[in-house]
Structures are given as structure tokens and as C-alpha cells.
C-alpha atoms as a PDB file:
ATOM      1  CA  UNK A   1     139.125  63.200 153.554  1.00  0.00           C
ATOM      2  CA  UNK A   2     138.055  65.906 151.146  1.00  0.00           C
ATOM      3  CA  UNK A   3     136.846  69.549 152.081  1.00  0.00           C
ATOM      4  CA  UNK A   4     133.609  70.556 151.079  1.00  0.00           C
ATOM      5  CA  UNK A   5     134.313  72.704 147.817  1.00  0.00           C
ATOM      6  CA  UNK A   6     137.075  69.886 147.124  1.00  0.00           C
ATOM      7  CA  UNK A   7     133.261  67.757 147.109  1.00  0.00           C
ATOM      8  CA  UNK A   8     131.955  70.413 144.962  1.00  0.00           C
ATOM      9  CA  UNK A   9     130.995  69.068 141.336  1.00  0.00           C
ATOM     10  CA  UNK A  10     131.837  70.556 138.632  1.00  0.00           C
ATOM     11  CA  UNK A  11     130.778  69.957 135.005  1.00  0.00           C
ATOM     12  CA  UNK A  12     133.442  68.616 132.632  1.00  0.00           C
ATOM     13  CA  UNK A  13     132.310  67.154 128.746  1.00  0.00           C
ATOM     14  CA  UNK A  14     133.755  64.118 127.912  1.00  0.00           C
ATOM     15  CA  UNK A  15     133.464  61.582 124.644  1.00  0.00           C
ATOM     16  CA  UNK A  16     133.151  57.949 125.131  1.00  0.00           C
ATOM     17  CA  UNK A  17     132.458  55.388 122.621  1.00  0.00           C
ATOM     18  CA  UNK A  18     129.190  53.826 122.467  1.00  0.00           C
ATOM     19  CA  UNK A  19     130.083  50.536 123.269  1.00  0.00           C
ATOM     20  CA  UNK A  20     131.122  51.955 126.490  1.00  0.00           C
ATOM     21  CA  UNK A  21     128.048  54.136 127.306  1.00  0.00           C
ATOM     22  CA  UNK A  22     125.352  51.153 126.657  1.00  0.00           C
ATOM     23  CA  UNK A  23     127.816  49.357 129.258  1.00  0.00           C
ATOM     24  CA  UNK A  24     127.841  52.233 131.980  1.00  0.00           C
ATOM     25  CA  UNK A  25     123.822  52.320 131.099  1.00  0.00           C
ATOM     26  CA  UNK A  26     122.916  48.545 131.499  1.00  0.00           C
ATOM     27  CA  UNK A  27     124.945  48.420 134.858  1.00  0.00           C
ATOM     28  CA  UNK A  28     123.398  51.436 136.099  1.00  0.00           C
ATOM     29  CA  UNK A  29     120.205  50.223 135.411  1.00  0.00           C
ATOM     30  CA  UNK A  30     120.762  47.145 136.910  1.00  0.00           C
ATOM     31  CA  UNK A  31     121.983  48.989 140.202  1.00  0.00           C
ATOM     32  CA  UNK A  32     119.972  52.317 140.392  1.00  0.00           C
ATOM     33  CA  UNK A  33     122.736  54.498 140.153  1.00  0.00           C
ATOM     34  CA  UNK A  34     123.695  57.000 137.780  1.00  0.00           C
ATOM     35  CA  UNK A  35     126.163  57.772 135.086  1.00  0.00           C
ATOM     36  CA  UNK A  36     128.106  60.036 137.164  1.00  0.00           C
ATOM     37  CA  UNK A  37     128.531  57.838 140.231  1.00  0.00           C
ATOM     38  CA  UNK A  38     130.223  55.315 137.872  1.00  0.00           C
ATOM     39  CA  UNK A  39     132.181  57.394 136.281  1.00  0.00           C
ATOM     40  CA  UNK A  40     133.390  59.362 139.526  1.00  0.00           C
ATOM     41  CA  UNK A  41     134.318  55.549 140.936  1.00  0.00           C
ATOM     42  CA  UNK A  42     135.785  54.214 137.932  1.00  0.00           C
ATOM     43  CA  UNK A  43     138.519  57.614 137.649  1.00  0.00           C
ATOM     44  CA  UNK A  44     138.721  57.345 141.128  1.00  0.00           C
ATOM     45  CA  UNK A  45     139.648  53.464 141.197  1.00  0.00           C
ATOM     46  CA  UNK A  46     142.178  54.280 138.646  1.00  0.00           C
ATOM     47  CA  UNK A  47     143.893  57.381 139.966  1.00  0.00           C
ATOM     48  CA  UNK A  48     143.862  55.104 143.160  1.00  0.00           C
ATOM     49  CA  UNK A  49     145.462  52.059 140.960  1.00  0.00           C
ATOM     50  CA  UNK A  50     148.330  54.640 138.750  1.00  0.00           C
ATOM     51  CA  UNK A  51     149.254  55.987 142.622  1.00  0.00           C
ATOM     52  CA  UNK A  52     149.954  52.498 143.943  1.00  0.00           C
ATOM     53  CA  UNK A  53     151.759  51.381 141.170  1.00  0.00           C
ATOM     54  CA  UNK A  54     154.189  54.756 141.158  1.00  0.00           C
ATOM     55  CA  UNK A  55     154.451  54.003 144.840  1.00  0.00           C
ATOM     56  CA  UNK A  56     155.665  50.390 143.937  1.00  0.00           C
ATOM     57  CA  UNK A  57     157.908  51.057 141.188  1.00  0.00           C
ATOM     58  CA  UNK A  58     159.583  53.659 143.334  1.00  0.00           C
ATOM     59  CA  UNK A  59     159.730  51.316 146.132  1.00  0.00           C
ATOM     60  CA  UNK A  60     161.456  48.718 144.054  1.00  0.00           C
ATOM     61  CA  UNK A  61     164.078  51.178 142.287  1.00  0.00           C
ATOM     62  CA  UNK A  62     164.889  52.317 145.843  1.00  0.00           C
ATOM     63  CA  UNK A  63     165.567  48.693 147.080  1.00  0.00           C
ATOM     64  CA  UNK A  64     167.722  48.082 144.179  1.00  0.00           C
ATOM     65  CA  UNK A  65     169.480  51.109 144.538  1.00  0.00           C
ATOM     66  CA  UNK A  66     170.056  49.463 148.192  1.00  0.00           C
ATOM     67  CA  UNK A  67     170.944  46.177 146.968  1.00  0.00           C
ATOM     68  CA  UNK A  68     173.553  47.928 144.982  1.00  0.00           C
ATOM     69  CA  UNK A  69     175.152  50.154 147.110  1.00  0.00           C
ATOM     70  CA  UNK A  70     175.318  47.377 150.061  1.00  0.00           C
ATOM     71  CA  UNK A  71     177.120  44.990 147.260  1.00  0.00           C
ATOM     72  CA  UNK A  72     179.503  47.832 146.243  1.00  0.00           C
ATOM     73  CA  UNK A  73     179.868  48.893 149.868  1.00  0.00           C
ATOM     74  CA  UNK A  74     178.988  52.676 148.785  1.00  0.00           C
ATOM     75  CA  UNK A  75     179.377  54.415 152.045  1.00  0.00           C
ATOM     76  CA  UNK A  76     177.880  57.388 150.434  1.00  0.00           C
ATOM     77  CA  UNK A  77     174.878  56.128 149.623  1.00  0.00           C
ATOM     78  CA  UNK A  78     174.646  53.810 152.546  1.00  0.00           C
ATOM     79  CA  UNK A  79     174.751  57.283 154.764  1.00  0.00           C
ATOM     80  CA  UNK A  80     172.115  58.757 153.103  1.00  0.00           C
ATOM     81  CA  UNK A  81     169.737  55.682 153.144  1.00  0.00           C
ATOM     82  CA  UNK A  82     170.589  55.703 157.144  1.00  0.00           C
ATOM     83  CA  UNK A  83     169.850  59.351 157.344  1.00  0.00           C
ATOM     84  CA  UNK A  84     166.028  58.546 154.946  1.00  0.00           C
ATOM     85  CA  UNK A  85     165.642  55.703 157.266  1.00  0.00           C
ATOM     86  CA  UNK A  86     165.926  57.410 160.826  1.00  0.00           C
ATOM     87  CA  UNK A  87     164.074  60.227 159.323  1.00  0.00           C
ATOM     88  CA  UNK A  88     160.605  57.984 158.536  1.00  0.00           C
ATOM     89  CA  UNK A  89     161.496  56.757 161.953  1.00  0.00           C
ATOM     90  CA  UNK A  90     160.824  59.766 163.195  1.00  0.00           C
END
């Protein structure tokens, strides 16, 4: 949940082609809404999107990284995934 100044708008410029604007304009006519709310939804939907997918691809490196050390038997790193795991435990 955001704070209230974090809700606080602020006024940024921003280009877009044309294409694009007549788009945002015929859906927000069709909807009632405004420029703004699309545009606030549509960044938000992708910030939401690029932090899943970092989330993912970390996810998968560290399951490799897993798969590896369990094949090598790399007590090292099999320790330290131990220690990560009882700390989300936690």
C-alpha cells in the first residue's frame, strides 16, 4: 500500500506517437476515463510485469546454480543454500 504523498501526483511531460494517443483517446472514450488513468495503469502493469520476470529469471539462475552444485557435490555452496533456506524459513 502506498502513503499518501507516495499517492501524490506529480506532473511529468512525455512524447508519444500519434498512433498511440488516438488509441489511449478512443479507449478512453469508450470507457469514461482519462488519459492519465491509462497511462498510470499501463506503467504500472509493466513495472509490475519487468518485476516478475527479474523475480523469475533470478529464481531460475538460483535453481541451476542448485542443480549444479548438488551434481558436483559442492559442499560449499550446498552450506550456504542450507543456511538461505533456513533463513526464509524463518
Amino acid at each position: 500500500m502506498h502513503s499518501i504523498s507516495q499517492l501524490e501526483k506529480q506532473q511529468v511531460g512525455l512524447r508519444l506517437p500519434k498512433y498511440l494517443v488516438d488509441e489511449i483517446d478512443a479507449f478512453t472514450s469508450q470507457f469514461s476515463i482519462n488519459r492519465t488513468d491509462v497511462i498510470i495503469e499501463a506503467i504500472s502493469s509493466y513495472i509490475s510485469e519487468q518485476k516478475a520476470n527479474m523475480f523469475y529469471n533470478e529464481f531460475e539462475s538460483s535453481c541451476k546454480e542448485l542443480s549444479h552444485a548438488i551434481k558436483t557435490n559442492d559442499t560449499d555452496s550446498l552450506k550456504s543454500f542450507d543456511e538461505l533456506i533456513n533463513e526464509l524459513e524463518d
